[in-house]
C-alpha atoms as a PDB file:
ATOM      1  CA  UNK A   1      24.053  50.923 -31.899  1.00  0.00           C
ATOM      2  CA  UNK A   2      21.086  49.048 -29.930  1.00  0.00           C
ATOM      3  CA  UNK A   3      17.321  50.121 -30.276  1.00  0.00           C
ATOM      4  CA  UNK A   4      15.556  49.720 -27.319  1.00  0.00           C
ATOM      5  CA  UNK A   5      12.108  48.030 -29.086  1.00  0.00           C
ATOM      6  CA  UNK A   6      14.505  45.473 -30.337  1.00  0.00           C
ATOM      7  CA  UNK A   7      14.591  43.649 -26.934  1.00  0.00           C
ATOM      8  CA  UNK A   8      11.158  43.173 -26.105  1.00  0.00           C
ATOM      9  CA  UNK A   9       9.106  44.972 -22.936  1.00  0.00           C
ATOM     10  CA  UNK A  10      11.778  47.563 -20.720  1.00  0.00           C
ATOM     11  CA  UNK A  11      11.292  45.415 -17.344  1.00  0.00           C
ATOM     12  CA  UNK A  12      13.660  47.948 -14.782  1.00  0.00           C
ATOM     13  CA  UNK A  13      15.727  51.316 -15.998  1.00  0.00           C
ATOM     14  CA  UNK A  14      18.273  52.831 -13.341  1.00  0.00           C
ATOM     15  CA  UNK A  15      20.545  55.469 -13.664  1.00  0.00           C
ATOM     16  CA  UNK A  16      23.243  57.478 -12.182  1.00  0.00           C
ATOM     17  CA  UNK A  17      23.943  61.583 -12.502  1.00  0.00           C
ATOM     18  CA  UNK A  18      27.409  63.091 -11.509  1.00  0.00           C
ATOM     19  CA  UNK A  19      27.772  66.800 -11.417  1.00  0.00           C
ATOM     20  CA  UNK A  20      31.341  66.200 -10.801  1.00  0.00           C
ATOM     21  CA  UNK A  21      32.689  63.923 -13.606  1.00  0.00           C
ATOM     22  CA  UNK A  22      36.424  62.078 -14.134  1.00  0.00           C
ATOM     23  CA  UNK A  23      36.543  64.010 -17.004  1.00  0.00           C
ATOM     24  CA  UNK A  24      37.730  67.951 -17.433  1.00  0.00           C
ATOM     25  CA  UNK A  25      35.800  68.353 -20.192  1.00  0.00           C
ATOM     26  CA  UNK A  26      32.074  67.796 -19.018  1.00  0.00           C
ATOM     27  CA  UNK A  27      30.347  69.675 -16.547  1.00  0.00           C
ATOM     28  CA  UNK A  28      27.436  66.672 -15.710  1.00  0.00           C
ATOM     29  CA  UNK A  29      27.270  63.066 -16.649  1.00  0.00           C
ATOM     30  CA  UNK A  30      24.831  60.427 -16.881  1.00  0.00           C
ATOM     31  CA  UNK A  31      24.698  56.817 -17.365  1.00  0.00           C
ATOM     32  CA  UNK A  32      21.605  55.484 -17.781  1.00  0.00           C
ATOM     33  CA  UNK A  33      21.188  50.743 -18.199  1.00  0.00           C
ATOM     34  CA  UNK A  34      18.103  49.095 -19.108  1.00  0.00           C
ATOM     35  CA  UNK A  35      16.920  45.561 -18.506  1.00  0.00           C
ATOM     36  CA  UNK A  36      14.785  43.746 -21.204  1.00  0.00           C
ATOM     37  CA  UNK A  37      12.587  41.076 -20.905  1.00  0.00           C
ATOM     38  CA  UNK A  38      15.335  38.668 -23.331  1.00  0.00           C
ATOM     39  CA  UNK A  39      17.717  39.259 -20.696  1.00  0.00           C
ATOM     40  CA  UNK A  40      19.821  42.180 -22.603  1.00  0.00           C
ATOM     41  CA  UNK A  41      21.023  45.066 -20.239  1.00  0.00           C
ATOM     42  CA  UNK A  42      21.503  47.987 -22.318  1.00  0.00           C
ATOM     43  CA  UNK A  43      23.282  51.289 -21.410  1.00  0.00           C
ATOM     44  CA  UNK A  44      23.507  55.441 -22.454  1.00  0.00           C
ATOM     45  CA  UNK A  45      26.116  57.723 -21.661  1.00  0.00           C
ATOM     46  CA  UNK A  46      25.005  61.407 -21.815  1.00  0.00           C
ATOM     47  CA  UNK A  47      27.013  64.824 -20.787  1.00  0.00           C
ATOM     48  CA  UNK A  48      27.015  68.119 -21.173  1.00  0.00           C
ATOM     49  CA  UNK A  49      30.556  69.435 -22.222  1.00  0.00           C
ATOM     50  CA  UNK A  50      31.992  72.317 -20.899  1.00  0.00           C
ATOM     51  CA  UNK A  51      31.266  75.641 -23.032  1.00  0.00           C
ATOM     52  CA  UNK A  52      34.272  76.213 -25.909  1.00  0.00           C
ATOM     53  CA  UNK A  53      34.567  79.680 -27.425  1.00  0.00           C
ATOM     54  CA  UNK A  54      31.807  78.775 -30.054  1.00  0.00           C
ATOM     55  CA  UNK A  55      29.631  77.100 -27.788  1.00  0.00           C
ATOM     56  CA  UNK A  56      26.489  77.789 -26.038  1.00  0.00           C
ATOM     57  CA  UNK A  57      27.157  79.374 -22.307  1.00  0.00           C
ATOM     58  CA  UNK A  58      25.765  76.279 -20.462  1.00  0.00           C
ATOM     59  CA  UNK A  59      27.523  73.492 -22.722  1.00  0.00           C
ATOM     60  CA  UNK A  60      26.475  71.291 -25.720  1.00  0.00           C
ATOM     61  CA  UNK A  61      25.093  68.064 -24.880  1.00  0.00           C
ATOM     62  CA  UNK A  62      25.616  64.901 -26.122  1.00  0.00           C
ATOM     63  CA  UNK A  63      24.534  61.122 -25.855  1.00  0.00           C
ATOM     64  CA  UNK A  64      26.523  57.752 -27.441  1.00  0.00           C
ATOM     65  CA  UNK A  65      23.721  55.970 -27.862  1.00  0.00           C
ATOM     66  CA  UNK A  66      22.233  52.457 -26.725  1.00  0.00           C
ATOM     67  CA  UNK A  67      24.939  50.241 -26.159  1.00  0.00           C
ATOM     68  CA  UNK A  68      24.306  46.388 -25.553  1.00  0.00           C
ATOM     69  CA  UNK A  69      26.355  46.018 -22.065  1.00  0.00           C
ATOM     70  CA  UNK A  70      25.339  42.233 -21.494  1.00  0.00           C
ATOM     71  CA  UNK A  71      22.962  39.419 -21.424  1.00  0.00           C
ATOM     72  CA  UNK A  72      21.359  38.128 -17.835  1.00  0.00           C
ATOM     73  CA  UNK A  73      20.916  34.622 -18.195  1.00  0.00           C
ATOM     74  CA  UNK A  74      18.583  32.416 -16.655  1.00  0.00           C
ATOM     75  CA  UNK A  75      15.097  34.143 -14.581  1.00  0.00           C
ATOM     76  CA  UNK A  76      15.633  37.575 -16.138  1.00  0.00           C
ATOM     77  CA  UNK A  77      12.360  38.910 -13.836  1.00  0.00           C
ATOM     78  CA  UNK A  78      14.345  37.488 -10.547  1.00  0.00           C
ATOM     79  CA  UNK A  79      16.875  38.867 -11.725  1.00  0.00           C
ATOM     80  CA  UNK A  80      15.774  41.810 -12.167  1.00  0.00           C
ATOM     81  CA  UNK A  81      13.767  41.780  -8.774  1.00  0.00           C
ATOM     82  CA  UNK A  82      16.956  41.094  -7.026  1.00  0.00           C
ATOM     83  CA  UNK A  83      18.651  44.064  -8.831  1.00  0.00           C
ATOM     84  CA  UNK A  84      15.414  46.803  -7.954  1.00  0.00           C
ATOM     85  CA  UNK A  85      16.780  45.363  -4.176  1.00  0.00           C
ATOM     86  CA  UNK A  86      20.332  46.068  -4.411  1.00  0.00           C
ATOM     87  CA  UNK A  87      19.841  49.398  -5.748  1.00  0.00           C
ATOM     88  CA  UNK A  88      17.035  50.156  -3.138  1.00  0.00           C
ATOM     89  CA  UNK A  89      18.899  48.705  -0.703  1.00  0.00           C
ATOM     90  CA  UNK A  90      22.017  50.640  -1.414  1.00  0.00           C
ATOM     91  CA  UNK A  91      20.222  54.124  -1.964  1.00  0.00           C
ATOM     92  CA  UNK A  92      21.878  55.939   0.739  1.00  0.00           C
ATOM     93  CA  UNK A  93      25.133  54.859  -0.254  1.00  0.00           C
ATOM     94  CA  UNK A  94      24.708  54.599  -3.977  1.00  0.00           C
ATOM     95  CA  UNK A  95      24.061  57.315  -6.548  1.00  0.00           C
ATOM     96  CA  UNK A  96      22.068  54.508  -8.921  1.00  0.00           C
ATOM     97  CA  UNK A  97      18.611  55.389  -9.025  1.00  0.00           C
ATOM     98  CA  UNK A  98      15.487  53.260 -10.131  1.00  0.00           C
ATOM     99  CA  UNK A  99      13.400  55.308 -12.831  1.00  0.00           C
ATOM    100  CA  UNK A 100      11.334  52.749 -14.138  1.00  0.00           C
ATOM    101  CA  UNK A 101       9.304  49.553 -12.971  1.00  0.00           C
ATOM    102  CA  UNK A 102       6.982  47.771 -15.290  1.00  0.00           C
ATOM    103  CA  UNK A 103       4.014  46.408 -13.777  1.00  0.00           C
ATOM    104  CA  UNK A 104       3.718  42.622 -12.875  1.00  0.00           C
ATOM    105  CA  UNK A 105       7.546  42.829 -11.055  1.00  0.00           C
END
């Protein structure tokens, strides 16, 4: 499991929700990726399973943790620029959404 503080400044977080997952057993999803200043993406899986007969009526939740997904190599702030584009850029057709910008982009 990754920590977060491990990876120097967060530079960009995005995520996306589904409240229709792949999976018959969750009721909502959410992945979640950040990008660090060394250039290592990181990314969190949480959902809320579907109630079983000893669970709570709206579902138990539950995360994985911070994975390490990659390493960006080279400019990891242009990088990161060009990403905050994409997503922007593909908002009406994406469900990705930008959460977090540090200053000095």
């Amino acid at each position: 499991m990754a920590r977060l503080s491990a990876h120097g400044p967060e530079l960009l977080r995005i995520s996306c929700e589904t409240d229709t997952p792949k999976s018959d057993l969750t009721l909502w999803e959410r992945t979640t990726r950040t990008y660090h200043a060394d250039g290592v993406v990181l990314e969190k899986r949480d959902v809320i399973f579907k109630p079983g007969p000893y669970d709570p009526p709206e579902g138990r939740r539950y995360t994985w943790g911070w994975k390490k997904k990659g390493k960006l190599k080279g400019d990891t702030r242009e990088q990161v620029k060009t990403t905050i584009q994409i997503v922007e850029a593909g908002s009406k057709t994406s469900n990705w959404k930008v959460e977090f910008k540090q200053a000095g982009l």
